[in-house]
Protein backbone atom coordinates (compact mmCIF):
# COMPACT_ATOMS: atom_id res chain seq x y z
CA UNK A 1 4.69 -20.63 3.91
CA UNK A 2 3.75 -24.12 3.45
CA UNK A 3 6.60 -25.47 6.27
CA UNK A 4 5.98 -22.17 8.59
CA UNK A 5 2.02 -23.76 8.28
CA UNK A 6 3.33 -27.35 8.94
CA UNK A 7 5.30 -26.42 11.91
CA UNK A 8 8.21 -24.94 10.55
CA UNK A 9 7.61 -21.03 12.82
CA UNK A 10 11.71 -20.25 12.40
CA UNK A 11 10.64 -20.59 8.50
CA UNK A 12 8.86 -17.12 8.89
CA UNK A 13 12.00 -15.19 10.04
CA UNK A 14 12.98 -15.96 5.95
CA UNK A 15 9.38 -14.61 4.49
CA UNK A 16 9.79 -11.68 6.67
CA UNK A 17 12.95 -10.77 5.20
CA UNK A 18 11.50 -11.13 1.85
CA UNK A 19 8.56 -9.44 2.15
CA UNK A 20 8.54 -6.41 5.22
CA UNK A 21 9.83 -4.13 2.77
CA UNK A 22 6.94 -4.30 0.21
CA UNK A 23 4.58 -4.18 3.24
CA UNK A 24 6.46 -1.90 4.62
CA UNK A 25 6.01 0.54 1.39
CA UNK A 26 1.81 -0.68 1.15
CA UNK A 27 1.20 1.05 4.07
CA UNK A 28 3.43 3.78 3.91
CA UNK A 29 1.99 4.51 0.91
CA UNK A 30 -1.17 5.33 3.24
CA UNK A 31 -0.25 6.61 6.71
CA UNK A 32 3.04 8.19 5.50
CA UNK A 33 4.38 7.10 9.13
CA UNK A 34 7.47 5.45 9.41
CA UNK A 35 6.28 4.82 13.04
CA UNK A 36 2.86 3.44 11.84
CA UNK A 37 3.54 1.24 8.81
CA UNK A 38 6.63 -0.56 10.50
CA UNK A 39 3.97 -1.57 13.78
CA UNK A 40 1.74 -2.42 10.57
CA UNK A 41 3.92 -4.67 9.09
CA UNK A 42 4.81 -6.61 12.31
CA UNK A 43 1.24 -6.90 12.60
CA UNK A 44 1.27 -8.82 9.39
CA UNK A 45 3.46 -11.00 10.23
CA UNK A 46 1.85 -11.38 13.91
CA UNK A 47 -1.73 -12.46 11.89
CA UNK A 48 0.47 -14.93 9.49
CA UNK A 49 1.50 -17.05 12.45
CA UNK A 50 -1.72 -16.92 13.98
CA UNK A 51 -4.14 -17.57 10.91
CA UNK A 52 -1.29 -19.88 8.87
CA UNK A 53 -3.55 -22.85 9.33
CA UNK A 54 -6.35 -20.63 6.74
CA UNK A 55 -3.56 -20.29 3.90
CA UNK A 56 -4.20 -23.35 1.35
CA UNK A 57 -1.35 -23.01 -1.01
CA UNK A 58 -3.81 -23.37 -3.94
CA UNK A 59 -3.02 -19.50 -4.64
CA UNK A 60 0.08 -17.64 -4.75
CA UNK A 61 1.45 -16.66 -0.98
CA UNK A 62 1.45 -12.39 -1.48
CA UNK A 63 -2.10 -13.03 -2.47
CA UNK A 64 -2.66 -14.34 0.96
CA UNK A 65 -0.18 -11.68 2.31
CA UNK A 66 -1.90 -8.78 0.71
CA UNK A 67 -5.48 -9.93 2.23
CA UNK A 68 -3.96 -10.09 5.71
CA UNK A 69 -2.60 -6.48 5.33
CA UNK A 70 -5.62 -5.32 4.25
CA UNK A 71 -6.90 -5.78 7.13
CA UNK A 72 -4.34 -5.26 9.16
CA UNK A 73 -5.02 -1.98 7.92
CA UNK A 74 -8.92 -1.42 8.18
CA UNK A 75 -8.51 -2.72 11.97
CA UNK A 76 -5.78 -0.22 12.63
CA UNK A 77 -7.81 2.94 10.54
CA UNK A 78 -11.22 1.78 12.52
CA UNK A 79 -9.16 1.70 15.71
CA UNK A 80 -7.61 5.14 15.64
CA UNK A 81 -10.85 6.85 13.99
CA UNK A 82 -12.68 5.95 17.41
CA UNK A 83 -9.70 7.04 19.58
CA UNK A 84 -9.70 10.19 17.55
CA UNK A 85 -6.56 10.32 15.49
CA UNK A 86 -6.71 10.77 11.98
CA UNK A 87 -3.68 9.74 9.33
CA UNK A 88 -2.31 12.96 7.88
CA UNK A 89 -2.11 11.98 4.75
CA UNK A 90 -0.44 15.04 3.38
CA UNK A 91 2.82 14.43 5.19
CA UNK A 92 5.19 13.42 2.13
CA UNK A 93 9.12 12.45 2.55
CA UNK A 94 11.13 13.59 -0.95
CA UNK A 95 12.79 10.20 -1.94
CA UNK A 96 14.58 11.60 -4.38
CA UNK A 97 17.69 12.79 -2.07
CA UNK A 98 20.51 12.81 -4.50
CA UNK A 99 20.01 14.50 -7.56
CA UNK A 100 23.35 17.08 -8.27
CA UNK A 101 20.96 19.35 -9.91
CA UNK A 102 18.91 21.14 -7.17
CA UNK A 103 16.39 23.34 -9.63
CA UNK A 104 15.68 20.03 -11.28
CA UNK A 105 15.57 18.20 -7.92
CA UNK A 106 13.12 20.65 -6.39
CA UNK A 107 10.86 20.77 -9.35
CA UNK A 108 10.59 17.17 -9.30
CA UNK A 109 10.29 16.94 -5.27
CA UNK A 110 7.19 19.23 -6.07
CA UNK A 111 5.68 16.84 -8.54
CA UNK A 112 6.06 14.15 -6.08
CA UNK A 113 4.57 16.11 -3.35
CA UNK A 114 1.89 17.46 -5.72
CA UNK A 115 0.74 13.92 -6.61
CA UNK A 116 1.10 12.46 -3.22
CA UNK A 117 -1.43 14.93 -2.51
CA UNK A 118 -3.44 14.28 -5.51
CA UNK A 119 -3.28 10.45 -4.48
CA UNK A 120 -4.26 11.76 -0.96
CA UNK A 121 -7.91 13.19 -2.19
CA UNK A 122 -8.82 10.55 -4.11
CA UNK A 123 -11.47 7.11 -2.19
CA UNK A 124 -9.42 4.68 -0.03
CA UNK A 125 -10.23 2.31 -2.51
CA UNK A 126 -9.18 4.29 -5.57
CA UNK A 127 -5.88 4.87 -3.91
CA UNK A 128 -5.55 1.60 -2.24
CA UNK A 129 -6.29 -0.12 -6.04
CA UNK A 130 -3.13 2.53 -7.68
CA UNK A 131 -1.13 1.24 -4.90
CA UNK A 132 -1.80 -2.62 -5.00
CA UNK A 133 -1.09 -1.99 -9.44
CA UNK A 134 1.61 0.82 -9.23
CA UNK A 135 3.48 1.46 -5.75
CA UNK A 136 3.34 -2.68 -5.63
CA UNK A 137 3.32 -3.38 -8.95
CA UNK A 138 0.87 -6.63 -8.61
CA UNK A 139 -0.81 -8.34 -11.42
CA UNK A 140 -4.42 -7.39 -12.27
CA UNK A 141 -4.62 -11.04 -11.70
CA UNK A 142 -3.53 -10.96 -7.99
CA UNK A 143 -5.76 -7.47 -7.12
CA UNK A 144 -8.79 -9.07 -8.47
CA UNK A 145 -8.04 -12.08 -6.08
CA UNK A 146 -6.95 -9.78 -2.92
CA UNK A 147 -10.29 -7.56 -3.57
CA UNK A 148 -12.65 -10.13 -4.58
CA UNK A 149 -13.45 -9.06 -8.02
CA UNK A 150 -12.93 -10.22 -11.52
CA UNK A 151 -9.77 -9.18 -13.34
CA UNK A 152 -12.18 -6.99 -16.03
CA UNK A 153 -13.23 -5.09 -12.40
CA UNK A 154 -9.86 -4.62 -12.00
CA UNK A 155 -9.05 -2.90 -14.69
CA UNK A 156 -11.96 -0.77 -15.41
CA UNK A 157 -10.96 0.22 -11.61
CA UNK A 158 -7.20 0.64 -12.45
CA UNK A 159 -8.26 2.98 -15.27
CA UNK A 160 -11.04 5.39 -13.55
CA UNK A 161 -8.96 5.89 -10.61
CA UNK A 162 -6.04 6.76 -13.11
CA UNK A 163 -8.31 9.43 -14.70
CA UNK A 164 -9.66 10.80 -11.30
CA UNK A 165 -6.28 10.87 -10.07
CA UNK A 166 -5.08 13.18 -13.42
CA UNK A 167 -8.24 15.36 -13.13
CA UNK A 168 -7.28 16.08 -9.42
CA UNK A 169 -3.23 16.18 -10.26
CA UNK A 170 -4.85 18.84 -12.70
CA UNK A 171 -6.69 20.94 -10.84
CA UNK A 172 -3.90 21.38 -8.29
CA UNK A 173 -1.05 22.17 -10.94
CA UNK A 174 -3.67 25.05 -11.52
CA UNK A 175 -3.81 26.00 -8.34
CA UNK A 176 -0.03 26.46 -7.84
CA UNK A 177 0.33 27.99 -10.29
């Protein structure tokens, strides 16, 4: 990032290959549109070139990355909520495709489904913490420094959106049953 900041622009054709597809999966985790997160992730890389003089190199570049995406993604969520579109967020893709079993692969495409849509009901920034720690798997370290907060914060965040998200996992097991 340094040399893309220095001058270097072809240098970001190599940090987009490393990184689109964790972007790519941060906001899919959220929209779940193909459509959406792949305009989302170009849009990343869109506010890297334009805002690379702000990056310092004092901290570590997905740190950076993850704050642009951010909001990226509160820009593009205020935009459509005043143009009247809303995310569904209950539209969930089974990724697990190729399982020779198909009782066991349908019983566990309903626990994926099931907490998707657990994930879905809980606060944007319950679920966007579970995905920054989990989907991502980022340091505590790195969320507290993307969200502003201390790594303790973190954690105690991490661990009540955990418990919210097996209370609501809970309930609707119940209710499918």
């Amino acid at each position: 990032m340094l040399k893309v900041k220095s001058g270097d622009v072809d240098r970001l054709g190599l940090l987009f290959d490393r990184y689109h597809r964790v972007l790519y999966s941060f906001f899919y985790q959220f929209t779940s549109s193909k459509m959406v997160s792949e305009d989302l992730v170009q849009n990343v890389f869109m506010r890297i070139l334009k805002y690379k003089h702000t990056f310092t190199g004092d901290g570590k570049f997905t740190t950076w990355m993850y704050h642009l995406a951010r909001n990226v993604y509160a820009d593009h969520y205020r935009r459509d909520s005043r143009l009247g579109f809303s995310d569904d967020f209950t539209t969930v893709e089974n990724s697990l495709h190729n399982s020779y079993n198909i009782e066991e692969q349908t019983k566990k495409d309903e626990e994926i489904q099931l907490l998707q849509k657990a994930l879905n009901q809980l606060s944007h920034d319950k679920k966007e913490v579970l995905i920054l720690s989990r989907y991502q798997d980022l340091k505590y370290k790195e969320i507290a420094e993307i969200l502003c907060c201390s790594e303790a914060a973190v954690k105690v965040k991490v661990f009540r959106a955990m418990q919210d998200l097996k209370n609501i996992y809970t309930q609707l097991e119940r209710q499918e049953i």
